[in-house]
PDB file of N, CA and C in Angstrom:
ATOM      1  N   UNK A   1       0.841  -1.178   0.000  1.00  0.00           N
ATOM      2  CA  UNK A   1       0.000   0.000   0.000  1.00  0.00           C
ATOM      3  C   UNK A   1       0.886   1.242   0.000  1.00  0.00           C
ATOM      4  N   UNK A   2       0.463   2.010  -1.025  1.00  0.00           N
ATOM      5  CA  UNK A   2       1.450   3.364  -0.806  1.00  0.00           C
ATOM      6  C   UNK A   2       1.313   4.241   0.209  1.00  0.00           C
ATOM      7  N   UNK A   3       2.038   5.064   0.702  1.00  0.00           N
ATOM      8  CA  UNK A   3       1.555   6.237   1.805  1.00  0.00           C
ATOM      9  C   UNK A   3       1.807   7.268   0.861  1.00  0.00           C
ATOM     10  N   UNK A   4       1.027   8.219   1.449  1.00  0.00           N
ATOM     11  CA  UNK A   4       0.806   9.531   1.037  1.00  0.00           C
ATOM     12  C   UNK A   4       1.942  10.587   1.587  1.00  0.00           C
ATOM     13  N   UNK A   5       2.362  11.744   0.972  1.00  0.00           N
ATOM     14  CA  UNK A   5       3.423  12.729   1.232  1.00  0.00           C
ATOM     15  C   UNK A   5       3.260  13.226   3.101  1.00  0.00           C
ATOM     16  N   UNK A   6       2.326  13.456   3.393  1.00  0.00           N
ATOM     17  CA  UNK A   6       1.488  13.768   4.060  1.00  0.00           C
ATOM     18  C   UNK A   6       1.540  12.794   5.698  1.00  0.00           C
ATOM     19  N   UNK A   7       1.689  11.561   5.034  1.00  0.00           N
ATOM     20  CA  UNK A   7       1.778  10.499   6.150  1.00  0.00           C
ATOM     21  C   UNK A   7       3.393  10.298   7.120  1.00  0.00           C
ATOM     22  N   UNK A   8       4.263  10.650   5.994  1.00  0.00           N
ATOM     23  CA  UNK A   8       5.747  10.751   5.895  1.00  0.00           C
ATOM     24  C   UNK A   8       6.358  12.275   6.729  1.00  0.00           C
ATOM     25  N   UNK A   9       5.337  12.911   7.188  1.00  0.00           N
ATOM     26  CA  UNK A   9       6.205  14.084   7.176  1.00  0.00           C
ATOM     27  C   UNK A   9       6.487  14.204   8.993  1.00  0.00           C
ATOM     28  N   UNK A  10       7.583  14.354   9.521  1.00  0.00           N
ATOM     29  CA  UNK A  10       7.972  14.398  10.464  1.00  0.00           C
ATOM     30  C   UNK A  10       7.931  15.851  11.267  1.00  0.00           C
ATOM     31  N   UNK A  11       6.748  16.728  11.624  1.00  0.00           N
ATOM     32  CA  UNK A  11       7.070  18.041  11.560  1.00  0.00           C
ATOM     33  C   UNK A  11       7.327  18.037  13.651  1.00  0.00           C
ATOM     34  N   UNK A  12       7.077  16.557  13.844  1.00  0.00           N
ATOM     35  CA  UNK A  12       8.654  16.829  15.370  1.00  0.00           C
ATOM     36  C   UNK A  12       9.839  17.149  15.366  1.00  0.00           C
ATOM     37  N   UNK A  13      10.553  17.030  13.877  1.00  0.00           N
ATOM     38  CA  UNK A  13      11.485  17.499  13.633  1.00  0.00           C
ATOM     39  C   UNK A  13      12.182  18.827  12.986  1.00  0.00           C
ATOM     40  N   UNK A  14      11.283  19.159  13.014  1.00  0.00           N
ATOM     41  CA  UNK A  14      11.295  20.817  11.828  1.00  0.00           C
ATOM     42  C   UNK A  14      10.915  21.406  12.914  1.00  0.00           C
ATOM     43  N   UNK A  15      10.515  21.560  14.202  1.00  0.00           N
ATOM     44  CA  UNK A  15       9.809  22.410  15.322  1.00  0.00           C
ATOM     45  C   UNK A  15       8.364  23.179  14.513  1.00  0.00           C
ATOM     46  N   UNK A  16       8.273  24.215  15.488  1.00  0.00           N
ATOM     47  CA  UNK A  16       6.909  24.725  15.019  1.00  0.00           C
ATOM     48  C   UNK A  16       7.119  26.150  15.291  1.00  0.00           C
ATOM     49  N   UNK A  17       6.283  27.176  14.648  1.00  0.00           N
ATOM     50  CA  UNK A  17       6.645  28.609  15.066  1.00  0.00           C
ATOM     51  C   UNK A  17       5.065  29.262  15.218  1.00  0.00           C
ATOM     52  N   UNK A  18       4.597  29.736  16.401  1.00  0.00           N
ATOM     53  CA  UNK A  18       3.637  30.242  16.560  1.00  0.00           C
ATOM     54  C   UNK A  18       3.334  31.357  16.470  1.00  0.00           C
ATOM     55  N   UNK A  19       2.090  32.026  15.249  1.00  0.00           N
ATOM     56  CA  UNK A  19       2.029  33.079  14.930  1.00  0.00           C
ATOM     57  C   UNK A  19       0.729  34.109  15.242  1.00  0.00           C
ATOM     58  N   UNK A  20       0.797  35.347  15.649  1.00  0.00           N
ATOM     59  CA  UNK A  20      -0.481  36.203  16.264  1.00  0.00           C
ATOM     60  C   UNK A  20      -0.900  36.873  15.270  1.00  0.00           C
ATOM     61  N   UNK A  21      -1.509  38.264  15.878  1.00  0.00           N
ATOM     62  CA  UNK A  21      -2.204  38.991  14.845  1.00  0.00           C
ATOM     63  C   UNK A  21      -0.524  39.758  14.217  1.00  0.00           C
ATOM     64  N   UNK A  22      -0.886  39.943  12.738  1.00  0.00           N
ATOM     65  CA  UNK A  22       0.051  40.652  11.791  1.00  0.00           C
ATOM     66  C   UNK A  22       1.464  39.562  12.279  1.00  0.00           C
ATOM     67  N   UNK A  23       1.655  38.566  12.604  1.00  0.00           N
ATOM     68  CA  UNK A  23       3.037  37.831  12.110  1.00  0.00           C
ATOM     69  C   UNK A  23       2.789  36.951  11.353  1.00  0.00           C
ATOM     70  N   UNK A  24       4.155  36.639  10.580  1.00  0.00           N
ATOM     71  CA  UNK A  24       4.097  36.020   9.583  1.00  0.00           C
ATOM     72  C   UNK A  24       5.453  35.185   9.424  1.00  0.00           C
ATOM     73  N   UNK A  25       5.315  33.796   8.419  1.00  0.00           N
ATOM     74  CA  UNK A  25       6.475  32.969   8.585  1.00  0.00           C
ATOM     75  C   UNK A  25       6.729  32.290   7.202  1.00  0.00           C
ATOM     76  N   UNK A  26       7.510  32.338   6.525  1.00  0.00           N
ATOM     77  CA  UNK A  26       8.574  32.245   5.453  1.00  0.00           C
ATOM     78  C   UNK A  26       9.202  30.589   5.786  1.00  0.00           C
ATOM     79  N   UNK A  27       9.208  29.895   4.700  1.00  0.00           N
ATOM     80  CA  UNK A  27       9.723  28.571   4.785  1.00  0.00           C
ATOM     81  C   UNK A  27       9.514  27.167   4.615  1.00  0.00           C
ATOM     82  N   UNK A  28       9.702  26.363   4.993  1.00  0.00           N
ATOM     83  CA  UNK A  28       8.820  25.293   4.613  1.00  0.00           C
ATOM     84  C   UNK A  28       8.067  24.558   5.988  1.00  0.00           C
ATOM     85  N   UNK A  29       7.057  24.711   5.294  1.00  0.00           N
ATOM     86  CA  UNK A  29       5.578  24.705   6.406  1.00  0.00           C
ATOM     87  C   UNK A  29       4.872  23.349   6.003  1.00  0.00           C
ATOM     88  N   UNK A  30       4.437  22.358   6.677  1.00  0.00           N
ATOM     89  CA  UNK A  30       3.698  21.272   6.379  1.00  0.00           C
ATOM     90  C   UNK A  30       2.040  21.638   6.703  1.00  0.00           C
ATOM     91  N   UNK A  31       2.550  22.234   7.769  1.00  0.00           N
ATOM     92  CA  UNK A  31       0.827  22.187   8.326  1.00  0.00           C
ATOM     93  C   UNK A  31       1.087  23.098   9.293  1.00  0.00           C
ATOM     94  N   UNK A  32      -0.782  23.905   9.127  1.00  0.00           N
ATOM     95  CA  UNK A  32      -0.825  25.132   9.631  1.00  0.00           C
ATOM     96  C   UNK A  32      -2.241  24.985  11.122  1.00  0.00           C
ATOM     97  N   UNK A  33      -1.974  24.929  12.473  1.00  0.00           N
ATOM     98  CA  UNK A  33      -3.059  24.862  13.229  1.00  0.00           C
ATOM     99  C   UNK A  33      -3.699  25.800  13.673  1.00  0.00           C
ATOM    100  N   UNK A  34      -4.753  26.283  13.864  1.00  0.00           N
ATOM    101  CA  UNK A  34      -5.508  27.183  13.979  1.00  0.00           C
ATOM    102  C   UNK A  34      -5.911  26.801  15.930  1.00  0.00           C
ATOM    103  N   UNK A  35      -5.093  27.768  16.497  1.00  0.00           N
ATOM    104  CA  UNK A  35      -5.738  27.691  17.394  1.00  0.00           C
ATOM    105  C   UNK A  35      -6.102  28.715  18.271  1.00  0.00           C
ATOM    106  N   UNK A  36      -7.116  30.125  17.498  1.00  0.00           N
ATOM    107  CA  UNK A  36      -8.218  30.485  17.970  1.00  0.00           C
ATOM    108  C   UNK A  36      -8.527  30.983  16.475  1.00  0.00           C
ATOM    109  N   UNK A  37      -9.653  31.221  16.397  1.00  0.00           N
ATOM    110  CA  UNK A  37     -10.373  31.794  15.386  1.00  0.00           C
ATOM    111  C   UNK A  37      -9.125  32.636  14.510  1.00  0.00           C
ATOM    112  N   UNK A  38      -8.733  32.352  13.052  1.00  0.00           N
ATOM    113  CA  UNK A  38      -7.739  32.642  12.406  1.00  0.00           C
ATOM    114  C   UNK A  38      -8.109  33.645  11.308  1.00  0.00           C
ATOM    115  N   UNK A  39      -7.605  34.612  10.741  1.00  0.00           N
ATOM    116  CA  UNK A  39      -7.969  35.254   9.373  1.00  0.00           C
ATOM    117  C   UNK A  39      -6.414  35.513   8.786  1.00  0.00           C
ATOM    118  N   UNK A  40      -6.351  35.124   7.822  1.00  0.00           N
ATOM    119  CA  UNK A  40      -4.874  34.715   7.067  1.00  0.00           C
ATOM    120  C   UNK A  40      -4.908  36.034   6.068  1.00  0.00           C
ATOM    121  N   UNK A  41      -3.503  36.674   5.772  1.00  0.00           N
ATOM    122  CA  UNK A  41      -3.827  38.003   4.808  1.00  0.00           C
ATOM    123  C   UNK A  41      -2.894  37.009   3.549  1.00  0.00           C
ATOM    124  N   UNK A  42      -2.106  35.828   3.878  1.00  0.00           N
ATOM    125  CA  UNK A  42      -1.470  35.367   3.033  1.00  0.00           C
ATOM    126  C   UNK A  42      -1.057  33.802   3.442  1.00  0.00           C
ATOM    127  N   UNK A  43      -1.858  32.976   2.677  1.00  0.00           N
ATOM    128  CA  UNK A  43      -1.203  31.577   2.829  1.00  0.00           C
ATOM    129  C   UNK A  43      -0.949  30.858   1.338  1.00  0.00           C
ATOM    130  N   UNK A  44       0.713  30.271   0.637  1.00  0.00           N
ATOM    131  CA  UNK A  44       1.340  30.849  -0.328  1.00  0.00           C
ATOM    132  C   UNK A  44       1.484  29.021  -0.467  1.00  0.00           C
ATOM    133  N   UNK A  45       0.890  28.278  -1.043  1.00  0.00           N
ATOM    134  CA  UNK A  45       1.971  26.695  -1.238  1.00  0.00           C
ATOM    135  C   UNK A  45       1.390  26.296  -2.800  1.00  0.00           C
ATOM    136  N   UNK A  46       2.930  25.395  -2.974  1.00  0.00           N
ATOM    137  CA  UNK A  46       2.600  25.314  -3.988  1.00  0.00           C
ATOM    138  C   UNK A  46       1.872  23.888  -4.608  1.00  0.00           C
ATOM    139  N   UNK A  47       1.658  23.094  -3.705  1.00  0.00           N
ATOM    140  CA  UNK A  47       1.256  22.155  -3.908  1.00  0.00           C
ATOM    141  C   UNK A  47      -0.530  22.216  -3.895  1.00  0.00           C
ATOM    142  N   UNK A  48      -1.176  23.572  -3.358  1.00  0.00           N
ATOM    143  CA  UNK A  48      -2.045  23.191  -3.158  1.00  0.00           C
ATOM    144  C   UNK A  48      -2.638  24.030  -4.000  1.00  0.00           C
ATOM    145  N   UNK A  49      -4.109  24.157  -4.751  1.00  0.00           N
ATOM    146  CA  UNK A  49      -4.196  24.807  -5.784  1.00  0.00           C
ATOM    147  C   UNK A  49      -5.240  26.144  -5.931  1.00  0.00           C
ATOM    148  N   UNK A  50      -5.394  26.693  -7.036  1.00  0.00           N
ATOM    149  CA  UNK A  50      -5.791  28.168  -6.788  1.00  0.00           C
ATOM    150  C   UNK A  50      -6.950  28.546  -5.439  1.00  0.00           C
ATOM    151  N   UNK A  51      -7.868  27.454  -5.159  1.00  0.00           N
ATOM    152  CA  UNK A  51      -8.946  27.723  -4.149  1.00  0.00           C
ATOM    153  C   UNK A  51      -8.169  27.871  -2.765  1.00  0.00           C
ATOM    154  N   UNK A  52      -6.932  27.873  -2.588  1.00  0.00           N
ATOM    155  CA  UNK A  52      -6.114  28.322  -1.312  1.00  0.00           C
ATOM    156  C   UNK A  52      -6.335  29.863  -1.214  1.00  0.00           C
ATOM    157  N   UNK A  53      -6.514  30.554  -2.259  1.00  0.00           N
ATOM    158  CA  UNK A  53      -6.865  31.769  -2.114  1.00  0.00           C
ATOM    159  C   UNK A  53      -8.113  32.277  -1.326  1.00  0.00           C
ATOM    160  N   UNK A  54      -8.563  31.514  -1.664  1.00  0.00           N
ATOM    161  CA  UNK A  54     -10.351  31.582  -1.248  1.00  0.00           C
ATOM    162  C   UNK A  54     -10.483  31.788   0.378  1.00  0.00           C
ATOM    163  N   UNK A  55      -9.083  31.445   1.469  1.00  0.00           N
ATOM    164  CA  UNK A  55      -9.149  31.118   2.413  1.00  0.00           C
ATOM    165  C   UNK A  55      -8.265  32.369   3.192  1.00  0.00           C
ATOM    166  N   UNK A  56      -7.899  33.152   2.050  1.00  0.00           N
ATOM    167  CA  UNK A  56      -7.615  34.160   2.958  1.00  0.00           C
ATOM    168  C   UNK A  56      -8.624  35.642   3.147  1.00  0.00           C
ATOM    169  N   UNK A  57      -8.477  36.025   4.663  1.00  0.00           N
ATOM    170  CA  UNK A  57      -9.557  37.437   4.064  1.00  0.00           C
ATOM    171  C   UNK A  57     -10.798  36.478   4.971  1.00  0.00           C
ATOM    172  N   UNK A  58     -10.630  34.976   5.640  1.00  0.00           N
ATOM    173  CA  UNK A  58     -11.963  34.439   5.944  1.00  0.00           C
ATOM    174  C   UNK A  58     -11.868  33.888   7.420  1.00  0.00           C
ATOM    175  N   UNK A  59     -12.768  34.311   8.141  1.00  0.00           N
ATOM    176  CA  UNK A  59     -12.260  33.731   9.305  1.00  0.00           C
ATOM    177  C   UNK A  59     -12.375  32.304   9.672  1.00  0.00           C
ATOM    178  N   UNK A  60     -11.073  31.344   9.886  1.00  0.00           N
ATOM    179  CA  UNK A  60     -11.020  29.888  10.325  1.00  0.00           C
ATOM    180  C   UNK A  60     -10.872  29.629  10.993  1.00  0.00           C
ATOM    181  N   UNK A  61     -12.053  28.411  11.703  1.00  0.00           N
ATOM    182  CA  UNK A  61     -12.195  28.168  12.818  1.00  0.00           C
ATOM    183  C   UNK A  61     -11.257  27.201  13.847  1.00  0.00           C
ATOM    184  N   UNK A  62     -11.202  27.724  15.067  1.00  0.00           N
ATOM    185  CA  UNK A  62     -10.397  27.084  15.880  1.00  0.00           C
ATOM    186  C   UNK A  62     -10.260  25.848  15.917  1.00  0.00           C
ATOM    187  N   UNK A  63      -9.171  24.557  15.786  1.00  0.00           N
ATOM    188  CA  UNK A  63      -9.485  23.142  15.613  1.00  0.00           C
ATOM    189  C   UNK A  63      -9.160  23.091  14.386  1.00  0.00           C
ATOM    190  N   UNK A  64      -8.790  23.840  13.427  1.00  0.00           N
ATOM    191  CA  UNK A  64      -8.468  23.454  11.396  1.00  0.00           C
ATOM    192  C   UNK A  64      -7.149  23.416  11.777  1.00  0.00           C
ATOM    193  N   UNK A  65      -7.058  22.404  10.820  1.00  0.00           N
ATOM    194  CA  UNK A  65      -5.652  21.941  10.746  1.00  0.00           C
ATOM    195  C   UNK A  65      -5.733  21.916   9.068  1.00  0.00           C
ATOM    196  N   UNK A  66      -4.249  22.976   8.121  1.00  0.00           N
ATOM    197  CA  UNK A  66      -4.184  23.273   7.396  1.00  0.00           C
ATOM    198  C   UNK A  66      -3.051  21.982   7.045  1.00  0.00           C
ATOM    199  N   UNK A  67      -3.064  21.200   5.858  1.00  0.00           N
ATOM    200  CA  UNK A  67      -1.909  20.416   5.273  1.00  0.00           C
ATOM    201  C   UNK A  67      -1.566  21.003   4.189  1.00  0.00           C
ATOM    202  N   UNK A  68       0.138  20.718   4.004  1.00  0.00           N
ATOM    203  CA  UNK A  68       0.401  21.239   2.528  1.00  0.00           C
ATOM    204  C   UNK A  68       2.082  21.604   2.369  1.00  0.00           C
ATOM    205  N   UNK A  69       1.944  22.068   1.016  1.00  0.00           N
ATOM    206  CA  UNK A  69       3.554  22.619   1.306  1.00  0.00           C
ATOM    207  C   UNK A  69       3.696  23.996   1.134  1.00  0.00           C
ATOM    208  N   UNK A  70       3.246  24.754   2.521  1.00  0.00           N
ATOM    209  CA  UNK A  70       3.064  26.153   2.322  1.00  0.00           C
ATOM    210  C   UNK A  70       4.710  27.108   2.607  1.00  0.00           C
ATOM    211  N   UNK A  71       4.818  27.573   1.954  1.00  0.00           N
ATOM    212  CA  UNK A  71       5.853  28.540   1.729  1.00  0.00           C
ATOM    213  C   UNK A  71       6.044  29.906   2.472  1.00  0.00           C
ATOM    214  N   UNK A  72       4.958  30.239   2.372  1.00  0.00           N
ATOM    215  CA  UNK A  72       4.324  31.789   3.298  1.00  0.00           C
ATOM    216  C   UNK A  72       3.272  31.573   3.737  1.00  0.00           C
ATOM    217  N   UNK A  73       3.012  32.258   5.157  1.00  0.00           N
ATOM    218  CA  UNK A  73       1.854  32.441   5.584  1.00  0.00           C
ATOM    219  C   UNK A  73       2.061  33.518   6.561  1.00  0.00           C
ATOM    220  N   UNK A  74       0.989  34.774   6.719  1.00  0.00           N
ATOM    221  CA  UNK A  74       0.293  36.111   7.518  1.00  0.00           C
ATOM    222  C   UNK A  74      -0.304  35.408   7.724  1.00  0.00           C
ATOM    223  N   UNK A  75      -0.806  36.501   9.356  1.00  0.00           N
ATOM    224  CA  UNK A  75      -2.170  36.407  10.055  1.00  0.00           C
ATOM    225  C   UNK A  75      -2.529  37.803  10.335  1.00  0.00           C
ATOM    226  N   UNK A  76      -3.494  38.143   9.939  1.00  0.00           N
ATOM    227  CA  UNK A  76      -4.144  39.653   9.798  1.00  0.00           C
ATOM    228  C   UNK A  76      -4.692  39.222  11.817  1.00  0.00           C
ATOM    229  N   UNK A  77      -5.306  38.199  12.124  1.00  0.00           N
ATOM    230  CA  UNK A  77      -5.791  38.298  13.057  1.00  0.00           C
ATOM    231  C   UNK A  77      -5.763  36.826  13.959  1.00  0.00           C
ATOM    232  N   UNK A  78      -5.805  36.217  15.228  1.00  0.00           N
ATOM    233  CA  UNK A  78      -5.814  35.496  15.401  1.00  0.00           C
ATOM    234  C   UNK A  78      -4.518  34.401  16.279  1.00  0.00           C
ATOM    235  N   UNK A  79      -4.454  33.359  16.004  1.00  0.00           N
ATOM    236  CA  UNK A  79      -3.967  32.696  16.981  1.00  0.00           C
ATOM    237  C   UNK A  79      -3.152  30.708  15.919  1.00  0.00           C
ATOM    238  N   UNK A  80      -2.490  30.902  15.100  1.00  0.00           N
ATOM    239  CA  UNK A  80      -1.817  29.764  14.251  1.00  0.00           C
ATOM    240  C   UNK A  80      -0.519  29.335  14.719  1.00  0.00           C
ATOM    241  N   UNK A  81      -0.434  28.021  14.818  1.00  0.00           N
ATOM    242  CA  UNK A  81       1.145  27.181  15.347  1.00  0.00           C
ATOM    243  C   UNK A  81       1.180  26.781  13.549  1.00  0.00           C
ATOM    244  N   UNK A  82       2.537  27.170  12.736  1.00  0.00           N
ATOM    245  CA  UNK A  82       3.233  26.872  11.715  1.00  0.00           C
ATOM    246  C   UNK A  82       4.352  25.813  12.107  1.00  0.00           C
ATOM    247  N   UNK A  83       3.609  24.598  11.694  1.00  0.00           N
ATOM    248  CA  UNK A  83       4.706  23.580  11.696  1.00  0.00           C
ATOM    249  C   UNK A  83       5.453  23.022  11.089  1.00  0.00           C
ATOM    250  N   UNK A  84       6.623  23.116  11.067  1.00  0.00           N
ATOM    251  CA  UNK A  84       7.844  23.099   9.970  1.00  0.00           C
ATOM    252  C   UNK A  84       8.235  21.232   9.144  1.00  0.00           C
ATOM    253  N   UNK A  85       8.612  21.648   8.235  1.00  0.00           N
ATOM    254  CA  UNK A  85       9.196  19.808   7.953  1.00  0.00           C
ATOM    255  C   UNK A  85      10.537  20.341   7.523  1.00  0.00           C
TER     256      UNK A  85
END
């Protein structure tokens, strides 16, 4: 059975960087947790496709857990742990 990119990714090892209102983090990002009500001014990957846009500018709810290979990500508002691979 194959595994998925996703299943493989070790982000205990990349640490994590937790971000508030107006910070922002540059790099390679697996997954993004939302933990309080989030509004993103920029979340940038390239694996994932144009409807990633759709998600900034919107408020996401506490408990989302973002997967992917995000590159950039702002927070206009809110409360996100950026976890690294």
């Amino acid at each position: 059975m194959a595994s998925s990119r996703n299943n493989t990714l070790e982000f205990s090892s990349g640490g994590s960087t937790v971000l508030g209102a107006l910070d922002s983090k540059t790099g390679r990002i697996g997954a993004i947790q939302v933990v309080i009500e989030t509004t993103f001014a920029t979340l940038t990957a390239d694996n994932v496709d144009q409807s990633l846009q759709a998600l900034t500018g919107v408020a996401i709810p506490a408990g989302t857990v973002l997967y992917g290979e995000f590159s950039s990500v702002a927070v206009t508002t809110g409360l996100a742990i950026c976890h690294r691979y």
